[in-house]
Protein backbone atom coordinates (compact mmCIF):
# COMPACT_ATOMS: atom_id res chain seq x y z
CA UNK A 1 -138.26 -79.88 -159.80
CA UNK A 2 -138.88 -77.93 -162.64
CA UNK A 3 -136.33 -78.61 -165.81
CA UNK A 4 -135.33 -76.19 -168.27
CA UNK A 5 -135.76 -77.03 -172.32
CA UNK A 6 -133.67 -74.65 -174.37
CA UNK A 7 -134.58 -74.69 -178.20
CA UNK A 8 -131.33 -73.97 -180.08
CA UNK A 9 -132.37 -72.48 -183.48
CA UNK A 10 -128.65 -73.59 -185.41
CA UNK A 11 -129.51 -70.42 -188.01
CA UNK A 12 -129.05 -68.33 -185.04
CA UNK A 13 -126.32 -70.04 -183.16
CA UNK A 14 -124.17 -69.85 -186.49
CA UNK A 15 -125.30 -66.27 -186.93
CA UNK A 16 -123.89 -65.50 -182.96
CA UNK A 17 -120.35 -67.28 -183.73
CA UNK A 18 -119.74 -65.40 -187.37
CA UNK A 19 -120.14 -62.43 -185.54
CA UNK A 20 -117.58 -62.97 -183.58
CA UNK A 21 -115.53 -65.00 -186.43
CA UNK A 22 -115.93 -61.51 -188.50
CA UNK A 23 -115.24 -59.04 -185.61
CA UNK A 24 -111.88 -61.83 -185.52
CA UNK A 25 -111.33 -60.83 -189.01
CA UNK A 26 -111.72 -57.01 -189.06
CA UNK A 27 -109.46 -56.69 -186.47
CA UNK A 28 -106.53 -58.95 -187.57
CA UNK A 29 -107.29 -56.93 -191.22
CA UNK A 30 -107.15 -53.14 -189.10
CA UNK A 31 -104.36 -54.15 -187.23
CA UNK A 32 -101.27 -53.86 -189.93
CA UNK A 33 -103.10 -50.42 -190.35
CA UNK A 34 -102.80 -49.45 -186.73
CA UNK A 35 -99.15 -51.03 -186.25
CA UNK A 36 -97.62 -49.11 -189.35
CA UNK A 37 -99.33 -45.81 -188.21
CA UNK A 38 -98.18 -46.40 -184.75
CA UNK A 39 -94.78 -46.91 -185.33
CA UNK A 40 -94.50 -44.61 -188.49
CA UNK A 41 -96.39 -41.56 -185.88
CA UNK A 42 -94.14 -42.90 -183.17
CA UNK A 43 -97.66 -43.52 -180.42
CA UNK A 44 -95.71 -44.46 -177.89
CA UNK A 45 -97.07 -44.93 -174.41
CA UNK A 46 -95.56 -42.96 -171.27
CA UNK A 47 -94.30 -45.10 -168.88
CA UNK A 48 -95.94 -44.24 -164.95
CA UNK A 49 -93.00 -42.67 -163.02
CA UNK A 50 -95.26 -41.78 -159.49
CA UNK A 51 -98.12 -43.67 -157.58
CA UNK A 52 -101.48 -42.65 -157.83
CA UNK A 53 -100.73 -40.98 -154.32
CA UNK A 54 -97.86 -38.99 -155.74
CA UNK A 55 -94.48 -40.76 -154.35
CA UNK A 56 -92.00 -42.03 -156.81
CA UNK A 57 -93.17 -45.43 -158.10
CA UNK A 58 -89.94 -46.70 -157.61
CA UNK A 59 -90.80 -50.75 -157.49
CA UNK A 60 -92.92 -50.01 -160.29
CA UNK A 61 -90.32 -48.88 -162.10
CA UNK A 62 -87.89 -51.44 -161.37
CA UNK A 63 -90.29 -53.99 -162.00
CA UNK A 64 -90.84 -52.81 -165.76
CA UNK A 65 -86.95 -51.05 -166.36
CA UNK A 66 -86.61 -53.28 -169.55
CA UNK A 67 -89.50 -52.62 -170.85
CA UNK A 68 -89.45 -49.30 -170.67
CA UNK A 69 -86.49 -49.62 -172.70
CA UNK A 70 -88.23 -49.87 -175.73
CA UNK A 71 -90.87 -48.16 -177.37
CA UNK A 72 -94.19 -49.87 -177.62
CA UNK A 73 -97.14 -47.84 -179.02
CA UNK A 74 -100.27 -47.57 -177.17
CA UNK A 75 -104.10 -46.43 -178.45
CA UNK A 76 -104.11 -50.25 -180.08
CA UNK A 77 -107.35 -50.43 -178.52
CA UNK A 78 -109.02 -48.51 -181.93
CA UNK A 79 -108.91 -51.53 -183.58
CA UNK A 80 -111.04 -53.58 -181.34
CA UNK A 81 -113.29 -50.57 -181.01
CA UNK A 82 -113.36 -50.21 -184.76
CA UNK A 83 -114.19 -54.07 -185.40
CA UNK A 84 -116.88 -54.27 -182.82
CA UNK A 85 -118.52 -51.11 -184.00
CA UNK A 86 -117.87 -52.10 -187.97
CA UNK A 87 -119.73 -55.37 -187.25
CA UNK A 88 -122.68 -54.17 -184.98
CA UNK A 89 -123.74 -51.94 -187.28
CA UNK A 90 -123.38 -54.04 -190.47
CA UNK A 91 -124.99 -57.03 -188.87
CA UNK A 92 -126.34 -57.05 -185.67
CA UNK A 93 -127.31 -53.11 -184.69
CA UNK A 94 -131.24 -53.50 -182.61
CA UNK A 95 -132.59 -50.14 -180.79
CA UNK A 96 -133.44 -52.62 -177.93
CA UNK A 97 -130.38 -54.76 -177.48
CA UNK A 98 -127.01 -53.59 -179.01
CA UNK A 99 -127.59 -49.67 -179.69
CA UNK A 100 -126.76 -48.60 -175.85
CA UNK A 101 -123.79 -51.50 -175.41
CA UNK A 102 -122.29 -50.02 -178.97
CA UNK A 103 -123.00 -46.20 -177.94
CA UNK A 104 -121.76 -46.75 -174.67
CA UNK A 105 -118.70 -48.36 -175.82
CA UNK A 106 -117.60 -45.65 -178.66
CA UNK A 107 -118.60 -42.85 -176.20
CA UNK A 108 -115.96 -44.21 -173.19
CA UNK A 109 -113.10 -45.20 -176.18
CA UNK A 110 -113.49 -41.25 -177.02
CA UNK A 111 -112.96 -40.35 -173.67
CA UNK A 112 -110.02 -43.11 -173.42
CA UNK A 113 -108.38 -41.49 -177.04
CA UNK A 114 -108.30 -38.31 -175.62
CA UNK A 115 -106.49 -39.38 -172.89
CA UNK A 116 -104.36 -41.44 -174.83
CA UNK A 117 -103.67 -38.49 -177.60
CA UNK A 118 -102.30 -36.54 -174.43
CA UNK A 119 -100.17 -39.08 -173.20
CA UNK A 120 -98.71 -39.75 -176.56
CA UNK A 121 -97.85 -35.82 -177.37
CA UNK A 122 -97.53 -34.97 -173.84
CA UNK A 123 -99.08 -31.44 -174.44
CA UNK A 124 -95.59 -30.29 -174.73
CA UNK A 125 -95.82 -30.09 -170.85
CA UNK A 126 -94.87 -33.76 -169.55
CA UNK A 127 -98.36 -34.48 -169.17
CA UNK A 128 -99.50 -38.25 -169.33
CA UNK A 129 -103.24 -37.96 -170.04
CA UNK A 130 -106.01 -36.67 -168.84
CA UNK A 131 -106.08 -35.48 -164.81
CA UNK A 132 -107.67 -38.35 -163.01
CA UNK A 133 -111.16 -36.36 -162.01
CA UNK A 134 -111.61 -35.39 -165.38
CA UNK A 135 -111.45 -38.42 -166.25
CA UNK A 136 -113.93 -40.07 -164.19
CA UNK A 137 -116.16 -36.82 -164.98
CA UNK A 138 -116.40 -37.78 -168.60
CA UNK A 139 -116.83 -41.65 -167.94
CA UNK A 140 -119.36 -40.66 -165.49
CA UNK A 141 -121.17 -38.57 -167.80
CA UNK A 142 -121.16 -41.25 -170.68
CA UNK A 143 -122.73 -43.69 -167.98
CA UNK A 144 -125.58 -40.84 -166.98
CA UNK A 145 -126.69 -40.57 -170.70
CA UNK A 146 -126.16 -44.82 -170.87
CA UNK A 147 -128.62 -44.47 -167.70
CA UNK A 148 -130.86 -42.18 -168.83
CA UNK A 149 -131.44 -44.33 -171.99
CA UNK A 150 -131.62 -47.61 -170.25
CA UNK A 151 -134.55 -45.85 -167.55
CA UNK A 152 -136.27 -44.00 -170.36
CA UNK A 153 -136.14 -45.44 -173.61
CA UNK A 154 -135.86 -49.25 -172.38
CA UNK A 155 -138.20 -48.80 -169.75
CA UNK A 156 -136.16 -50.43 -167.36
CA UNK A 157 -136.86 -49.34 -163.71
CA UNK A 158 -136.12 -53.25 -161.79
CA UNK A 159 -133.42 -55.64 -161.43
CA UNK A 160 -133.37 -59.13 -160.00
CA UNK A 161 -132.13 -59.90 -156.80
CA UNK A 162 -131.82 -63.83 -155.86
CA UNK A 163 -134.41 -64.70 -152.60
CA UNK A 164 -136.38 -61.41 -153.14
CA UNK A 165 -136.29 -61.73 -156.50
CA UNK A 166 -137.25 -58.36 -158.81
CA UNK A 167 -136.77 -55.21 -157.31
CA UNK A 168 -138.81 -52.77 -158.52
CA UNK A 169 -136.35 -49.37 -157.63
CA UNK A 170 -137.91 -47.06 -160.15
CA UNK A 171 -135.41 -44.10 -161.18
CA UNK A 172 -133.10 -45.36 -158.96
CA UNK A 173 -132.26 -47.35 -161.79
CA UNK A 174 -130.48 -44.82 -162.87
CA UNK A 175 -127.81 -43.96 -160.73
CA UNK A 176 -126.90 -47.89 -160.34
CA UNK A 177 -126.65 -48.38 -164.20
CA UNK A 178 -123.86 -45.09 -163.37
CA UNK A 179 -122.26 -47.04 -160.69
CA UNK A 180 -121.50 -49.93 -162.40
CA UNK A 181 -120.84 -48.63 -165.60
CA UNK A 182 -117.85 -46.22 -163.79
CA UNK A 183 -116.76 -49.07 -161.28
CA UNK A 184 -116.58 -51.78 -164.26
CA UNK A 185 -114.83 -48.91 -166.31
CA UNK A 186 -112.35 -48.21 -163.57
CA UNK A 187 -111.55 -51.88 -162.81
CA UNK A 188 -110.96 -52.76 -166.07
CA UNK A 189 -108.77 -49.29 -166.51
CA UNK A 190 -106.64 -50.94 -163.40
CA UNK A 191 -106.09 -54.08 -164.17
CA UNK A 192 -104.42 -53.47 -167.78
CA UNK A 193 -101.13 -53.21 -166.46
CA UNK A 194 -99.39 -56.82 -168.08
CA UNK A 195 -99.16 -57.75 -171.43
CA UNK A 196 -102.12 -60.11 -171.90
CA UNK A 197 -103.49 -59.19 -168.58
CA UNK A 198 -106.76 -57.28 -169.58
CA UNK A 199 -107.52 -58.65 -172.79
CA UNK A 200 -107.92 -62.53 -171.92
CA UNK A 201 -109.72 -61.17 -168.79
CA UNK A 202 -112.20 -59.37 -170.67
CA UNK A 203 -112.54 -62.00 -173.37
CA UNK A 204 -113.29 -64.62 -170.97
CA UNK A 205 -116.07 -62.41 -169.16
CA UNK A 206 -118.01 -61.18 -172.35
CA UNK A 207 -117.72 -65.00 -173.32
CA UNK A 208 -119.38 -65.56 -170.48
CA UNK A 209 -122.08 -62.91 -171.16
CA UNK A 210 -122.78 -64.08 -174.48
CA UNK A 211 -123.38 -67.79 -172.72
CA UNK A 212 -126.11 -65.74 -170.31
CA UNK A 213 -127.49 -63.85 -172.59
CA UNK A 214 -128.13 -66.45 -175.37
CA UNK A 215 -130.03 -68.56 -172.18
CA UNK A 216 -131.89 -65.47 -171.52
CA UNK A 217 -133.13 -65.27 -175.93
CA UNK A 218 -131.40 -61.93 -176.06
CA UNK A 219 -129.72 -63.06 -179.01
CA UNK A 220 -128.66 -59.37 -180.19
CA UNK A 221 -126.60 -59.19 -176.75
CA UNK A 222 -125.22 -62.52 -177.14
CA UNK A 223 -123.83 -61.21 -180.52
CA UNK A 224 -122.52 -58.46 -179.31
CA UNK A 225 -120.48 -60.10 -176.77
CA UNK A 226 -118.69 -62.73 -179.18
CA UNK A 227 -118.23 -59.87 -181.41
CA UNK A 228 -116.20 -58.13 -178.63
CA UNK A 229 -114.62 -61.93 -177.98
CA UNK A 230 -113.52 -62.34 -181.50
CA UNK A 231 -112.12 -58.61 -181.66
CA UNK A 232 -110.02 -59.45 -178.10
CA UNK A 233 -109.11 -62.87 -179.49
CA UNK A 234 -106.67 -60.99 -182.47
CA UNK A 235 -105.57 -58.17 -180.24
CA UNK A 236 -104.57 -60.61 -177.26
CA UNK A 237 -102.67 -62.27 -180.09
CA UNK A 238 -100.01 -59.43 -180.13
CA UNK A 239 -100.35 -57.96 -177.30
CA UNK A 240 -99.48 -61.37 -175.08
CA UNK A 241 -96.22 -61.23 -173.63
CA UNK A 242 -93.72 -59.35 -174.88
CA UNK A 243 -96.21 -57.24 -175.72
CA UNK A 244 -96.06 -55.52 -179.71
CA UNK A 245 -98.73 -52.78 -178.62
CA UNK A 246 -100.95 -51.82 -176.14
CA UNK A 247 -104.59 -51.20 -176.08
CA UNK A 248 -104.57 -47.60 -173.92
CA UNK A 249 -107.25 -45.97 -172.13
CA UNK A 250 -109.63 -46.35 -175.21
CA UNK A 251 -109.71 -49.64 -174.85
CA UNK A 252 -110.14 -50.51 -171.05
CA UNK A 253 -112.55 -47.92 -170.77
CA UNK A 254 -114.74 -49.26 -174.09
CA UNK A 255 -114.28 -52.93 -172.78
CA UNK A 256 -115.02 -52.01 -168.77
CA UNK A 257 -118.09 -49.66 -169.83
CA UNK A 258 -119.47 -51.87 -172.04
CA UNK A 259 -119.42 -54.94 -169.73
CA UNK A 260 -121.14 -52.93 -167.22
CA UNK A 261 -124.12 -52.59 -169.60
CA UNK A 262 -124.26 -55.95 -170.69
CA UNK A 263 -124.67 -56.82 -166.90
CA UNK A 264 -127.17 -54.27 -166.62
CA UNK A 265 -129.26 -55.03 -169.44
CA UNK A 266 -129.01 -58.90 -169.14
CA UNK A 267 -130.57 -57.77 -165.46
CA UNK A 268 -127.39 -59.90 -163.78
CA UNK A 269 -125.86 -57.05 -162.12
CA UNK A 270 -125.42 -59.12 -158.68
CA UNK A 271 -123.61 -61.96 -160.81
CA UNK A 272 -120.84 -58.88 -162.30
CA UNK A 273 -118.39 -59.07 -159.27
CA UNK A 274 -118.36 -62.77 -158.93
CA UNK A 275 -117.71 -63.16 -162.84
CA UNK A 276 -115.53 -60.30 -163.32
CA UNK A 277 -113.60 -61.44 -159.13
CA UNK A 278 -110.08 -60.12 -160.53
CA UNK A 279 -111.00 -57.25 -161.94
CA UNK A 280 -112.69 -56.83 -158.25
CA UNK A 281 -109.47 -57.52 -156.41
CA UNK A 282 -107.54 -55.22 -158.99
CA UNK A 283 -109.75 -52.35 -158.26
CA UNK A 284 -110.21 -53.06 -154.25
CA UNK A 285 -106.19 -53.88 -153.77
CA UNK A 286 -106.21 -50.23 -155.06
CA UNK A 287 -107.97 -49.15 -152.92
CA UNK A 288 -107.12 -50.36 -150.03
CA UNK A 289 -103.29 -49.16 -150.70
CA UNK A 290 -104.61 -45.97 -150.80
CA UNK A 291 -106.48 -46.07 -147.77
CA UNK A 292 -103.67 -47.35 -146.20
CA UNK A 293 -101.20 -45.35 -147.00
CA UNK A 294 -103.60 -41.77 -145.99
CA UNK A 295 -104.91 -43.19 -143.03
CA UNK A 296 -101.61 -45.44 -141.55
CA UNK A 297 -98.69 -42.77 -142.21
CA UNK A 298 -97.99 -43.99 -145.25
CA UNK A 299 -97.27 -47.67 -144.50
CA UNK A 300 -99.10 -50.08 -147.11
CA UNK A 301 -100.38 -53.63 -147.60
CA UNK A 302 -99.44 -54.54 -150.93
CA UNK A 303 -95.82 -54.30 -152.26
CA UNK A 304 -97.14 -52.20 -155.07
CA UNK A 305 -100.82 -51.85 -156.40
CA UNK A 306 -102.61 -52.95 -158.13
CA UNK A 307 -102.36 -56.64 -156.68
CA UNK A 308 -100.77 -57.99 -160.31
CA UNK A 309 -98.08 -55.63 -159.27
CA UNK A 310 -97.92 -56.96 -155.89
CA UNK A 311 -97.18 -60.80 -156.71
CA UNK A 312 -94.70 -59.56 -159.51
CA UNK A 313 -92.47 -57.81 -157.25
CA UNK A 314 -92.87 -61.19 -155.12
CA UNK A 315 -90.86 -62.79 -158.25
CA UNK A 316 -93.44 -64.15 -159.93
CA UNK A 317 -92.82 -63.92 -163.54
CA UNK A 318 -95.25 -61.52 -165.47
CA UNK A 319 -96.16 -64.10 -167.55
CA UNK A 320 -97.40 -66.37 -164.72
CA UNK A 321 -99.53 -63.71 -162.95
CA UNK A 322 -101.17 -63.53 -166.41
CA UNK A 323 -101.84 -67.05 -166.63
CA UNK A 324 -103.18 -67.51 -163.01
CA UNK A 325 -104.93 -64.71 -163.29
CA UNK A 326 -106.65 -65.92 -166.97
CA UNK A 327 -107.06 -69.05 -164.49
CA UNK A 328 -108.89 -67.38 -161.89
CA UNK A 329 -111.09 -65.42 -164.25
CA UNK A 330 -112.40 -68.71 -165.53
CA UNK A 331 -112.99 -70.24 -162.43
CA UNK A 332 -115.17 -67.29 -161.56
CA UNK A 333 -117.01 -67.25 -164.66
CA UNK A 334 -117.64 -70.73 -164.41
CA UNK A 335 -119.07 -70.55 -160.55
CA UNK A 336 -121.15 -67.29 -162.27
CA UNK A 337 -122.69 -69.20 -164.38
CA UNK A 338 -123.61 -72.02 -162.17
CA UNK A 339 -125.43 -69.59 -160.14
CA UNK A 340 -127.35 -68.25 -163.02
CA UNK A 341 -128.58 -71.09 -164.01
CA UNK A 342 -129.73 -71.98 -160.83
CA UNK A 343 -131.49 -68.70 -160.34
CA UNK A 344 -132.23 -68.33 -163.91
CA UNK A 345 -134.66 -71.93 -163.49
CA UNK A 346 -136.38 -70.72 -160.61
């Protein structure tokens, strides 16, 4: 049985943590910034009033009636986005590592601020964002430039698949760096729907990342991921329940898009649903109430979708589907990482 020696160089362990420690710190220092713009400018978010298939949401809505009630800004996710990028580029910005996570992650929080600048002024019209194919058209078109970069620049044209080991799929590459990029994007987009919900998810699974990737010596990914983990740790400080702000469309799309790299350029793609499980489930119990609903006369599965939405309107209190879910997420990073380093010693 072969065993696995790690040297751990302290210089660069400290280096990983104060990157997240400052990221920490830029945020909690942006934040009063955002808060008194937001509530000065009035950013607050539309409440959803119909399902994605166009009925009334009405057990939505009655789920979320108080809440409603009062104004709470969204777009909060700026700050995060600001922090991360402030602190790549300052300290730990690497053509080969951190420039397509970083690029990848401004380029979806633009398309998430537009959408969030709609909701907020409404066009004058009602509207609440962006239409839904646009939507995914401009996420999808951030991911083919992320993919195009990652097959010709990086050079990357495998990925590692446990029993047969690396692939070798050539351009191919590039279309599954798109798919995962949109489907992580998406998933995280869906599951922000509680207060604390999305951010302790998405902490958890870039901590997990920057575990991986410091095993795997790509220390400038590693950074990068405790940077994003330090950011999440000050914004899930306000934004657990009841929720002061939220962090819109720019920041589940920066967070989802950006964890779909990481898993592509740590080459641990086939470890990404089993670490990020809920944000799975989120996405599929979407899904699936869609299908259900077109294809069975309307009837559905779930109570409400996503599934967060489901066990609240089965009277679970929204702070304990947070917690269980922050539970969950754990548990699956955890079993993630037991299988990595498994595969990663053979």
């Amino acid at each position: 049985m072969n065993t696995l020696y790690i040297v751990v160089e302290t210089n660069t362990v400290i280096r990983i943590l104060l990157l997240g420690f400052l990221s920490f710190l830029v945020s909690m220092l942006l934040t009063p910034v955002y808060t008194t713009l937001a509530y000065k400018f009035e950013w607050w978010k539309k409440p959803r009033t119909n399902a994605v298939t166009g009925e009334v949401a009405k057990i939505f809505t009655s789920l979320h009636a108080e809440k409603h009630k009062r104004h709470i800004p969204t777009m909060a996710g700026i700050v995060f986005v600001a922090a991360v990028g402030f602190v790549t580029l300052i300290a730990n910005l690497s053509r080969a590592e951190t420039w397509l996570p970083i690029a990848a992650f401004a380029g979806a929080g633009l398309v998430g601020l537009i959408d969030d600048i709609i909701n907020i002024r409404g066009n004058g019209l009602g509207v609440a964002g962006l239409p839904s194919k646009l939507k995914l058209l401009l996420t999808t078109l951030v991911a083919l430039i992320g993919g195009w970069f990652f097959y010709f620049k990086l050079d990357v044209t495998s990925i590692h698949v446990p029993v047969l080991n690396t692939v070798h799929i050539g351009w191919l590459i590039i279309p599954l760096f798109v798919l995962v990029v949109v489907s992580t994007a998406n998933a995280v987009n869906i599951t922000d729907g509680l207060d604390g919900l999305a951010g302790g998810l998405v902490a958890i699974a870039f901590g997990t990342y920057a575990v991986i990737a410091f095993i795997e010596h790509r220390y400038g990914i590693a950074g990068f991921c405790m940077s994003v983990v330090g950011a999440l740790f000050s914004y899930t400080w306000f934004n657990i329940y009841p929720a002061r702000f939220f962090m819109g469309d720019i920041g589940s799309f920066a967070l989802g898009t950006a964890l779909g790299v990481v898993a592509m350029l740590t080459n641990t793609v086939i470890l990404l649903p089993i670490i990020g499980l809920v944000f799975v489930a989120e996405a599929g119990s979407t899904l699936l109430q869609i299908a259900s609903k077109k294809l069975r006369n309307g009837k559905k599965i779930f109570k409400v979708a996503p599934i967060h939405h489901h066990f609240e309107a089965s009277g679970w209190p929204e702070t304990k589907v947070t917690m269980r879910f922050w539970v969950l997420g754990q548990v699956c990073s955890v079993l993630g990482l037991i299988i990595f380093l498994l595969w990663w010693q053979k």
